[in-house]
Protein backbone atom coordinates (compact mmCIF):
# COMPACT_ATOMS: atom_id res chain seq x y z
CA UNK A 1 84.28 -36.63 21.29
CA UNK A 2 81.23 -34.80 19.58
CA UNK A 3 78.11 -35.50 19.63
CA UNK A 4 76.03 -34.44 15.94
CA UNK A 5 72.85 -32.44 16.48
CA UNK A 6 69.73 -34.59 15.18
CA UNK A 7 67.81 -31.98 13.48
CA UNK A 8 63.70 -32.08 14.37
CA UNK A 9 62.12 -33.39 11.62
CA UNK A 10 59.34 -31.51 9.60
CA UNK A 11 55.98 -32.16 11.06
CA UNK A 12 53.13 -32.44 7.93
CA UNK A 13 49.99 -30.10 7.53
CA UNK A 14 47.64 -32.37 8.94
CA UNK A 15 49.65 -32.71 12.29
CA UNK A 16 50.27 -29.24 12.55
CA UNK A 17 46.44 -28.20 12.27
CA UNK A 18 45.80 -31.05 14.81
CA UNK A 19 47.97 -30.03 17.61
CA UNK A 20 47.09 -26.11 17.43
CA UNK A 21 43.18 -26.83 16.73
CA UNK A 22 42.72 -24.42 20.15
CA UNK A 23 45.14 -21.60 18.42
CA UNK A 24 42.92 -21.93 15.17
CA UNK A 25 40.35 -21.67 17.05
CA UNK A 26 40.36 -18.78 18.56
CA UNK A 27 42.14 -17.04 15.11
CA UNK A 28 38.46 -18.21 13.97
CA UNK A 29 36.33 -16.92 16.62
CA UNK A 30 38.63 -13.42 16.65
CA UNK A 31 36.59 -12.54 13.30
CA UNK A 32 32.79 -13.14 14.22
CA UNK A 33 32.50 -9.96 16.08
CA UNK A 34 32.86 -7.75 13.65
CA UNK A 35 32.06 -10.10 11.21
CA UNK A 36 27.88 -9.81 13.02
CA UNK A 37 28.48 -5.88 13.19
CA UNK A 38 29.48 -5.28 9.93
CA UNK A 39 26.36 -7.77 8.64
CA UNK A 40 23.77 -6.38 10.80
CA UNK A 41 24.74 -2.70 11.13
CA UNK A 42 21.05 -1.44 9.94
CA UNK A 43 19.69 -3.21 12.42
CA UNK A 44 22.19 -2.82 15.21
CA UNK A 45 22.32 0.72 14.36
CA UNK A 46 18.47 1.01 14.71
CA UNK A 47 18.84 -0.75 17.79
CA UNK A 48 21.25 1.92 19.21
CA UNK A 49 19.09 4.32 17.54
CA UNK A 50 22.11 6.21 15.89
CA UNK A 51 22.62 6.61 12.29
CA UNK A 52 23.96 3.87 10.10
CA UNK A 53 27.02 5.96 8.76
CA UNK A 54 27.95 6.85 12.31
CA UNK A 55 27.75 2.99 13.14
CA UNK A 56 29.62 2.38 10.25
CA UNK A 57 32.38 5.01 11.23
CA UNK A 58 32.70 3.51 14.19
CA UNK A 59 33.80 0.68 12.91
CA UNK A 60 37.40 2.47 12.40
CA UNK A 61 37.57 3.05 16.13
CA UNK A 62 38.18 -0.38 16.29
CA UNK A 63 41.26 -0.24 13.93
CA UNK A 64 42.68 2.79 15.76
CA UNK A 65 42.52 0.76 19.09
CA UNK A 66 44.45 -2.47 17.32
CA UNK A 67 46.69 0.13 15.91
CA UNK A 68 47.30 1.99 19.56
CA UNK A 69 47.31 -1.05 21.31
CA UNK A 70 49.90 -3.17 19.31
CA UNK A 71 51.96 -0.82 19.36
CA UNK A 72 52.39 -0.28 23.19
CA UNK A 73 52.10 -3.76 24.01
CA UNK A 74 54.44 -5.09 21.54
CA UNK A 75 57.88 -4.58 24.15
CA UNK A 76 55.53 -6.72 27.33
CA UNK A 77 54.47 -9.60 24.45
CA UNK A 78 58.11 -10.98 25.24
CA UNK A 79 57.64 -10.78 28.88
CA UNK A 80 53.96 -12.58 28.91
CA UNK A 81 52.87 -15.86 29.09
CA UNK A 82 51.78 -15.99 25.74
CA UNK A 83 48.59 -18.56 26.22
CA UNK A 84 47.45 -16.27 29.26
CA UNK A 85 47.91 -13.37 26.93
CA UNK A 86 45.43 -15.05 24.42
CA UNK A 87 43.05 -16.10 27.27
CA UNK A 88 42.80 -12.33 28.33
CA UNK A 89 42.26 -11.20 25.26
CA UNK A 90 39.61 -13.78 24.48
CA UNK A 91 37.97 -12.61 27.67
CA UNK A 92 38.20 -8.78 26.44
CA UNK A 93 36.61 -9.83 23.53
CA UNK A 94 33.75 -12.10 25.32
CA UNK A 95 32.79 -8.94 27.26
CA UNK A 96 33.12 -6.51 24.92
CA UNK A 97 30.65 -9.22 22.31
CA UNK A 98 28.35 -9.33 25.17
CA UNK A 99 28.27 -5.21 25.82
CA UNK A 100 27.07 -4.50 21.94
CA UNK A 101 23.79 -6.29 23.06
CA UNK A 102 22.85 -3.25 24.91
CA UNK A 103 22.26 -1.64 22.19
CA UNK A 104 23.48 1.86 22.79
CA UNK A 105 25.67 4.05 21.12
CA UNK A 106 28.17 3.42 24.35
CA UNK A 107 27.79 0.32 23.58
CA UNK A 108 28.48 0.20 20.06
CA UNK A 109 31.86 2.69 21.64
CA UNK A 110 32.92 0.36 23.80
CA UNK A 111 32.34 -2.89 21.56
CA UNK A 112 34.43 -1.39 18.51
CA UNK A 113 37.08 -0.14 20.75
CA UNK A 114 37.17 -3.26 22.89
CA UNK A 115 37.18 -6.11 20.04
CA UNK A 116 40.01 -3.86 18.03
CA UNK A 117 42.24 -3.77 20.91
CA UNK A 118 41.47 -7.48 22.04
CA UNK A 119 42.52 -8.89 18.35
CA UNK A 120 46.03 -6.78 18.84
CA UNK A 121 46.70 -8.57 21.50
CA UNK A 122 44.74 -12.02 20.59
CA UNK A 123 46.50 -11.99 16.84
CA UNK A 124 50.56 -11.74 17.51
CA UNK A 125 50.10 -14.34 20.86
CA UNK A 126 48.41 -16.83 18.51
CA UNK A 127 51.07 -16.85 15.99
CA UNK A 128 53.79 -16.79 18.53
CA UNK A 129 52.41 -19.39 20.56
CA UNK A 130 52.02 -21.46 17.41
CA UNK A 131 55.44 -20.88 16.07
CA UNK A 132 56.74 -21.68 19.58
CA UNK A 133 55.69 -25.35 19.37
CA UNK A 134 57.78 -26.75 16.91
CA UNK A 135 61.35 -27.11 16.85
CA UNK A 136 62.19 -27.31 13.39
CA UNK A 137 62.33 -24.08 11.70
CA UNK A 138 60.57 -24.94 8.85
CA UNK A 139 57.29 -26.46 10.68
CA UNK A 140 57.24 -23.48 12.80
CA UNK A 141 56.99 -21.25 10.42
CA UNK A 142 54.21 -23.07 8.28
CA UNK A 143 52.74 -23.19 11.75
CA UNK A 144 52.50 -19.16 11.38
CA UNK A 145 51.20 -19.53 8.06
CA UNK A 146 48.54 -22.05 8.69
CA UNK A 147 47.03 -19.84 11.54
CA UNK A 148 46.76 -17.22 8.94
CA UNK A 149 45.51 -19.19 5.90
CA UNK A 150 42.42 -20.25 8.29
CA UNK A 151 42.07 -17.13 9.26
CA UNK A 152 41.38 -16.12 5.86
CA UNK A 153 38.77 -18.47 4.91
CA UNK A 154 37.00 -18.20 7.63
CA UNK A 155 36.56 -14.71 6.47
CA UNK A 156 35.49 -15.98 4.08
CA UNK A 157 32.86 -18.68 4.80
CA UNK A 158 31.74 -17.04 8.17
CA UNK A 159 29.46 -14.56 6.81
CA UNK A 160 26.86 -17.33 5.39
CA UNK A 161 27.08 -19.52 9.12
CA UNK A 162 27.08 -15.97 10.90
CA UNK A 163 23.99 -14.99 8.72
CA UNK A 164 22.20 -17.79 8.96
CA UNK A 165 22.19 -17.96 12.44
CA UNK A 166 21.16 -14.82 13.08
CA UNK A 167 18.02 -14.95 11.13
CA UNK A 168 17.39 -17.87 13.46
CA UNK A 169 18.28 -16.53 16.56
CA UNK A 170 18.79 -12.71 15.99
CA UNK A 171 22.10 -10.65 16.27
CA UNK A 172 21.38 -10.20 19.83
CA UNK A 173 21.49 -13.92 20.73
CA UNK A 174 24.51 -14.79 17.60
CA UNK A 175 26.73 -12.81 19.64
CA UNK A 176 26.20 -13.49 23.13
CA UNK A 177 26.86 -17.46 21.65
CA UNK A 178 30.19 -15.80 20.51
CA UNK A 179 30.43 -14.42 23.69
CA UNK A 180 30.21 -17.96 24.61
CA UNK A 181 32.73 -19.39 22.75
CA UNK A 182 35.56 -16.76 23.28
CA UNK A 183 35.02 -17.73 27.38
CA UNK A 184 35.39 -21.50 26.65
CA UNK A 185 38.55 -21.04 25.18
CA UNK A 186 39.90 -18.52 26.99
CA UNK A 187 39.34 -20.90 29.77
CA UNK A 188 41.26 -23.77 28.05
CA UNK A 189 44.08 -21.45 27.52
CA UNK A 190 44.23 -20.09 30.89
CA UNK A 191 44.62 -23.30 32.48
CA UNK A 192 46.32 -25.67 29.90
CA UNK A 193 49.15 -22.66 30.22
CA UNK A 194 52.89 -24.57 30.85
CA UNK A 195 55.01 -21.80 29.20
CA UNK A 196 57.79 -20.81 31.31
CA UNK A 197 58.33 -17.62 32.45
CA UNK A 198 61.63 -15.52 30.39
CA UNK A 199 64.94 -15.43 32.69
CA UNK A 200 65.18 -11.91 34.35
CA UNK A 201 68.57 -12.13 32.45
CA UNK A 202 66.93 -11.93 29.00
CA UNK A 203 64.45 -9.39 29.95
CA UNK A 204 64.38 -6.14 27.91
CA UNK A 205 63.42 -3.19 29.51
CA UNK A 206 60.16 -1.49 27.57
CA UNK A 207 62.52 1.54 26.04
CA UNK A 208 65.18 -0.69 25.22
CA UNK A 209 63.13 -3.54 23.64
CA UNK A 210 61.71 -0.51 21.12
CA UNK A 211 65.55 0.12 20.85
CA UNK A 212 66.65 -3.54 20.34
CA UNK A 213 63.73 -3.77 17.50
CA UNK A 214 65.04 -0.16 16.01
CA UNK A 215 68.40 -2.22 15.57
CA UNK A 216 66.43 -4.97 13.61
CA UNK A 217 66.34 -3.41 9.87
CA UNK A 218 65.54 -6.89 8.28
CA UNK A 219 62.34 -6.98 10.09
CA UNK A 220 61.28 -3.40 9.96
CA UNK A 221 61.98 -3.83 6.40
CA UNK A 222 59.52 -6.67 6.44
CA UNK A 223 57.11 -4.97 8.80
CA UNK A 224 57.23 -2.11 6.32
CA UNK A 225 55.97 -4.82 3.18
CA UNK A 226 53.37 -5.78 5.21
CA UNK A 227 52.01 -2.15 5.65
CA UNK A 228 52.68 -1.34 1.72
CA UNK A 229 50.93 -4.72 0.93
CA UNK A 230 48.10 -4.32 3.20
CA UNK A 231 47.49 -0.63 2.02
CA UNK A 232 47.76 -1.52 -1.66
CA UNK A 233 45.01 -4.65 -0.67
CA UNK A 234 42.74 -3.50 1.53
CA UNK A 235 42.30 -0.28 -0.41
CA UNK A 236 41.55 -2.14 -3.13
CA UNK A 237 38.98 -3.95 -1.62
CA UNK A 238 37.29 -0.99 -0.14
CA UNK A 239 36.69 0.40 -3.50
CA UNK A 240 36.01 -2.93 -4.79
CA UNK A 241 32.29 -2.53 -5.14
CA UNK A 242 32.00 0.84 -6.34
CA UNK A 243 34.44 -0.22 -9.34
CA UNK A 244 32.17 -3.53 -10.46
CA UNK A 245 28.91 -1.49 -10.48
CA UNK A 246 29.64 1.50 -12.00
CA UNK A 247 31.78 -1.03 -15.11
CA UNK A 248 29.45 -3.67 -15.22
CA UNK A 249 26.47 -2.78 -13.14
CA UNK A 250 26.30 -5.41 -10.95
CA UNK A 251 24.14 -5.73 -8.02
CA UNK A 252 25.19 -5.87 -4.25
CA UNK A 253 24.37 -9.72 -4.15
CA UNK A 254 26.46 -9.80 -7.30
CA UNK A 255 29.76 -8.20 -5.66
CA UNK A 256 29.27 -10.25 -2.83
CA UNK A 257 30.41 -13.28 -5.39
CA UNK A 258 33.24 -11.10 -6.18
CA UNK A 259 34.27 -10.73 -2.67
CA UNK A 260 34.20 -14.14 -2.24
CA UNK A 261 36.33 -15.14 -5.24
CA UNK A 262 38.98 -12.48 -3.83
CA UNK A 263 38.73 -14.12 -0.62
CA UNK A 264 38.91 -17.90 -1.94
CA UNK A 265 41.85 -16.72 -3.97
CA UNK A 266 43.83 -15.56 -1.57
CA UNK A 267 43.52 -18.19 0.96
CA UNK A 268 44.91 -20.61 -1.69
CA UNK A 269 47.86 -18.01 -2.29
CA UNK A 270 48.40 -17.91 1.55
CA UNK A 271 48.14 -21.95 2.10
CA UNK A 272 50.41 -22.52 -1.22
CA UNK A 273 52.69 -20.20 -1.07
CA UNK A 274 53.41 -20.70 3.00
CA UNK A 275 53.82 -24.31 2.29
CA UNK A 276 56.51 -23.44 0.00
CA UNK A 277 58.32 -20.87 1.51
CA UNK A 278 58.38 -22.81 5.07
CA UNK A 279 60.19 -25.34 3.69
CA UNK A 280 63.00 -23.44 2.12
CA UNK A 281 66.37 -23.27 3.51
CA UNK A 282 67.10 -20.63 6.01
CA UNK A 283 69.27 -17.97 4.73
CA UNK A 284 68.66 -18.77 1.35
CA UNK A 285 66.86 -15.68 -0.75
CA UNK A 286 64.16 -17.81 -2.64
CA UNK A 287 61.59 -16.38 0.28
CA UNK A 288 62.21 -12.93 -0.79
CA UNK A 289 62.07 -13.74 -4.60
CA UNK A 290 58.49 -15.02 -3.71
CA UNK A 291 57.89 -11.60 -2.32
CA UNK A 292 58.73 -9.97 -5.27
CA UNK A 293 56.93 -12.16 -8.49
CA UNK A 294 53.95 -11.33 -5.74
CA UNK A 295 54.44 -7.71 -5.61
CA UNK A 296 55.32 -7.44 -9.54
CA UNK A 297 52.44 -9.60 -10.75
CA UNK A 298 50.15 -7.96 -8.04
CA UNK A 299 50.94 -4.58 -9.20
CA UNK A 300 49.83 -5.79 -12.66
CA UNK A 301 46.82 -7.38 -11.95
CA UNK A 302 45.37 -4.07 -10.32
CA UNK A 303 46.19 -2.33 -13.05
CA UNK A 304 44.58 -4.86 -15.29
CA UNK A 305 41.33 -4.72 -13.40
CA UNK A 306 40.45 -0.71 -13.65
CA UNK A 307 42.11 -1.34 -17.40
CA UNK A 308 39.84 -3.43 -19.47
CA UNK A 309 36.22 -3.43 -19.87
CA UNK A 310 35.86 -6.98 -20.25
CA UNK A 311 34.00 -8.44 -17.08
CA UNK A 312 35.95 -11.73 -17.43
CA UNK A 313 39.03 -10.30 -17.62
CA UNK A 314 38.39 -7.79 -14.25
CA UNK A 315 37.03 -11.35 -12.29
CA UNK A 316 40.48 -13.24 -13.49
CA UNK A 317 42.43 -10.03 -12.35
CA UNK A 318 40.93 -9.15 -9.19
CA UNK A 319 41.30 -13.49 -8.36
CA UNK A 320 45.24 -12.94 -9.08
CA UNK A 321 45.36 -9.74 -7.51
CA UNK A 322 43.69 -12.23 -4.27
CA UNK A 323 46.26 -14.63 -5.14
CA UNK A 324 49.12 -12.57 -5.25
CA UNK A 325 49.12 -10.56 -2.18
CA UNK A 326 48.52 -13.90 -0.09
CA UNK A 327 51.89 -15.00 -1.34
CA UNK A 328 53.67 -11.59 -0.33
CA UNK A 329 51.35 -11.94 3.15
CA UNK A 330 52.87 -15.74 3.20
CA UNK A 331 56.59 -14.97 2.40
CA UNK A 332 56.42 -11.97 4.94
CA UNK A 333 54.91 -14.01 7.53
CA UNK A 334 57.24 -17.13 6.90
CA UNK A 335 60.65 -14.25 7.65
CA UNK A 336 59.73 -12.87 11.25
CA UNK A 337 59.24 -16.42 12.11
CA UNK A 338 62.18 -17.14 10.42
CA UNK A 339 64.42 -14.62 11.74
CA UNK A 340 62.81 -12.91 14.71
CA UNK A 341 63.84 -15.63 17.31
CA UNK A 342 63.50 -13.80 20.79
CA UNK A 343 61.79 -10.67 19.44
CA UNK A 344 59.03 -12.65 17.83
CA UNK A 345 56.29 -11.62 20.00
CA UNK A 346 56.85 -7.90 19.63
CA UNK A 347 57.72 -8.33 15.61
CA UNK A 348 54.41 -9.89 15.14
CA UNK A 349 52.86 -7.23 17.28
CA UNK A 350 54.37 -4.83 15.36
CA UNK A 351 53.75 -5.92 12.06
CA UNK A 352 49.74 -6.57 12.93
CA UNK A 353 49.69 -2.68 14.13
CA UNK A 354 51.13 -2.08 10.54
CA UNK A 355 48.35 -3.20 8.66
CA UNK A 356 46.16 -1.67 11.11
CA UNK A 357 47.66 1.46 9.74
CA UNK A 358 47.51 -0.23 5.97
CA UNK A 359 43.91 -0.60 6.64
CA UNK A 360 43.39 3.07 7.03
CA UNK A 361 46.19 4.63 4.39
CA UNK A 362 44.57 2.40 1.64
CA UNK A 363 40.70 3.68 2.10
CA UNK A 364 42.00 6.93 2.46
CA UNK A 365 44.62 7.27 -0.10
CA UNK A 366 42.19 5.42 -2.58
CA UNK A 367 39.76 8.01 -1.85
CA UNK A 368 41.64 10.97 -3.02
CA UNK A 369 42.80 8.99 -6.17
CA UNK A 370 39.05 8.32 -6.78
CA UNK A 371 38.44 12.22 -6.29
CA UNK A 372 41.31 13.06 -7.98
CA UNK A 373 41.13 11.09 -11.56
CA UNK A 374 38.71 8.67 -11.30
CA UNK A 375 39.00 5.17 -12.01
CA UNK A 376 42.61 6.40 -13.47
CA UNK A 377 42.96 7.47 -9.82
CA UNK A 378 41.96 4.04 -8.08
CA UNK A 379 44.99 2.09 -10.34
CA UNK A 380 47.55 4.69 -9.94
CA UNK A 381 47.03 4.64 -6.49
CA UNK A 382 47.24 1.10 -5.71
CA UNK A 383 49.52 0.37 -7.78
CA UNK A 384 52.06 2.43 -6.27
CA UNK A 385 51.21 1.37 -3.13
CA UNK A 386 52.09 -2.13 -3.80
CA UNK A 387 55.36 -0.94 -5.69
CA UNK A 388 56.46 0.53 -2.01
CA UNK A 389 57.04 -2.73 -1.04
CA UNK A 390 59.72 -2.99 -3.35
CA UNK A 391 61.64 -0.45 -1.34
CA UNK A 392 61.19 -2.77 1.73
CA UNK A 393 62.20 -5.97 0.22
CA UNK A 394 65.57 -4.05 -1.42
CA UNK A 395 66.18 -2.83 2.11
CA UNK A 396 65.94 -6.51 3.62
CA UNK A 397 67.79 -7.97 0.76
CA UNK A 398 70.56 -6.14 1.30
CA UNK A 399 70.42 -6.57 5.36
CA UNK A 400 69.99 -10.16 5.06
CA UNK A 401 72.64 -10.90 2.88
CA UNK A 402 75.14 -9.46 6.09
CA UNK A 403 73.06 -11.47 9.13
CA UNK A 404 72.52 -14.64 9.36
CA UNK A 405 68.95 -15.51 10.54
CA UNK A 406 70.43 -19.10 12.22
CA UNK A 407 71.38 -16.82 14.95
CA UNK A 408 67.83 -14.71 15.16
CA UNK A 409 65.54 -17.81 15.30
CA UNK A 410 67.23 -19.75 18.17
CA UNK A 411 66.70 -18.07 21.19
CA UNK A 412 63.01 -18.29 21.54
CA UNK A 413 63.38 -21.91 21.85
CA UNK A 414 64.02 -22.16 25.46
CA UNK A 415 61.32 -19.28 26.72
CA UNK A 416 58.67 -20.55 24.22
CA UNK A 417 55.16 -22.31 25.42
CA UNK A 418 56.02 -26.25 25.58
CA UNK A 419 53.82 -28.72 24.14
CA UNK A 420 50.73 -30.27 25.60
């Protein structure tokens, strides 16, 4: 006699949000470092007594450490407790918050390095240890997508509370509170920790867990849409200012509006369209059509907004542009959790050191289009970059319609942090 598998029933936004509030958390206090640098770099830099372009370009140093770092830590994710992995990284990032107040350029060396290499480790543990705490394929997944649609606004909205706190307390004091804050909840990860640790049977070694990923085409294919995507968008972005004033003259206070409708827009792209896609059937190929009316209509709307002089019409283009990469973000995030099972740490890894690396081919790409031809240039450029993802989602089509992801998104139940 058999006994039928009850399946674990969906568990609803609200619930979700409630039982990872430490995960979203931390996602949130991940972006106020960087978020106080890049808002008080004159005086920071003034501080340090260095230049403000080198404390800008220092700034990169910190992608080129999440880059470096994700990518060498990606084969140990697996072997880590995963909420110990987010309290040390929330510690690297406490000291390296606190260091900045120094105010040297060492300091402003170590801090960019430090806080770019913490978030590569912080980002893929969050998402794995929220994915990891619910059965049912479909919540853990919108789990993975929640963390990042918070993430988003509070991008967003974290500038004005940042700002305003600052001006109270100066940037000195702001981040030695963030300092604060990354301790406390490193702490409460630390010892709240029940995962158990991975049988020595399932173990990869790190050469062959590069080698077992290497075997994995459906989620390089889908690490390689993230890159294109995050190229294509963050390029865009970087250029997003020079665009608006020299078309329609607007101020810096002005664009600041802009950035914030891009920024609104896509969090509602990445809450909608990870709400949808989480609760789709796995195997089914309705995830990867959402990929692609993203990528089409995003590679439109770029177009559109270096195309028409119209102010109104740039604003509603740049909004779905916003929009329309948060659903290819969403759909991409919603497969690795899907599919990735055991590997999920070190896909996640992986894919966040890819758009470390989008990051830095879209400004510099969209810089020689500039050079090149202009605001001609800027479109050409993007657009193409967010047509590469096309080659990526044909490659995972075709892989996924041979592998079944029922058998990829099992394993990691067992090894997986437990519930609180």
């Amino acid at each position: 006699m058999t006994t039928a598998t009850v399946a674990e029933p969906r568990t609803g936004d609200a619930r979700i949000i409630a039982q990872l509030w430490l995960v979203l958390l931390a996602a949130i206090i991940s972006l106020f470092p960087f978020t106080i640098y890049s808002t008080f770099l004159v005086p920071i830099s003034q501080t340090a007594q260095v230049s403000e372009a080198l404390a800008g370009a220092l700034r990169g140093l910190g992608g080129i450490a999440a880059l470096v770092t994700g990518v060498l830590i990606a084969p140990w994710l697996q072997r880590w407790s995963l909420q110990k992995a987010s309290a040390a990284a929330l510690l690297a990032l406490a000291i390296a918050s606190g260091f900045l107040t120094q105010g040297s350029q060492a300091a402003l060396i170590v801090f960019c390095a430090g806080i770019g290499a913490a978030t590569a480790l912080l980002t893929p543990s969050l998402l794995t240890t929220a994915t990891a705490q619910f059965p049912n394929p479909a919540s853990s997944a919108r789990a993975a997508t929640i963390v990042t649609s918070v993430q988003t606004l509070a991008a967003v909205m974290c500038a004005p509370l940042i700002g305003g706190m600052a001006l109270v307390m100066g940037w000195q004091a702001t981040m030695w509170v963030v300092a604060a804050l990354a301790l406390l909840a490193a702490g409460r990860f630390w010892f709240t920790a029940s995962d158990q640790p991975q049988p020595p049977s399932q173990r990869l070694g790190y050469l062959e867990a590069f080698r077992s990923m290497a075997s994995r085409i459906d989620l390089l294919a889908l690490i390689g849409i993230a890159f294109a995507r995050t190229a294509a968008f963050m390029g865009f972005l970087s250029f997003l200012a020079i665009h608006f004033h020299r078309s329609f003259g607007l101020d810096a206070t002005t664009i600041t509006l802009v950035w914030t409708l891009s920024g609104l827009s896509f969090f509602v792209g990445n809450f909608l369209a990870g709400r949808w896609a989480a609760h789709q059937a796995e195997g089914s190929q309705r995830q990867a059509w959402l990929i692609g009316g993203g990528l089409v209509t995003a590679t439109v709307a770029v177009v559109a907004v270096y195309s028409f002089d119209q102010m109104f019409i740039a604003l509603g283009a740049t909004s779905i542009v916003g929009f329309s990469h948060a659903v290819v973000a969403a759909g991409v995030t919603t497969l690795i959790a899907h599919r990735s099972g055991q590997a999920k740490p070190m896909a996640f890894s992986l894919n966040a050191a890819a758009m470390s690396l989008g990051v830095f081919a879209g400004a510099g790409l969209g810089g020689v289009g500039l050079a090149l031809a202009g605001t001609a240039g800027l479109a050409a450029t993007f657009a193409a970059l967010t047509a590469l993802g096309f080659l990526g989602l044909l490659v995972y089509v075709r892989v996924a319609e041979t592998s079944s992801p029922l058998l990829a998104s099992r394993p990691d139940q067992p090894d997986g942090p437990q519930r609180h």
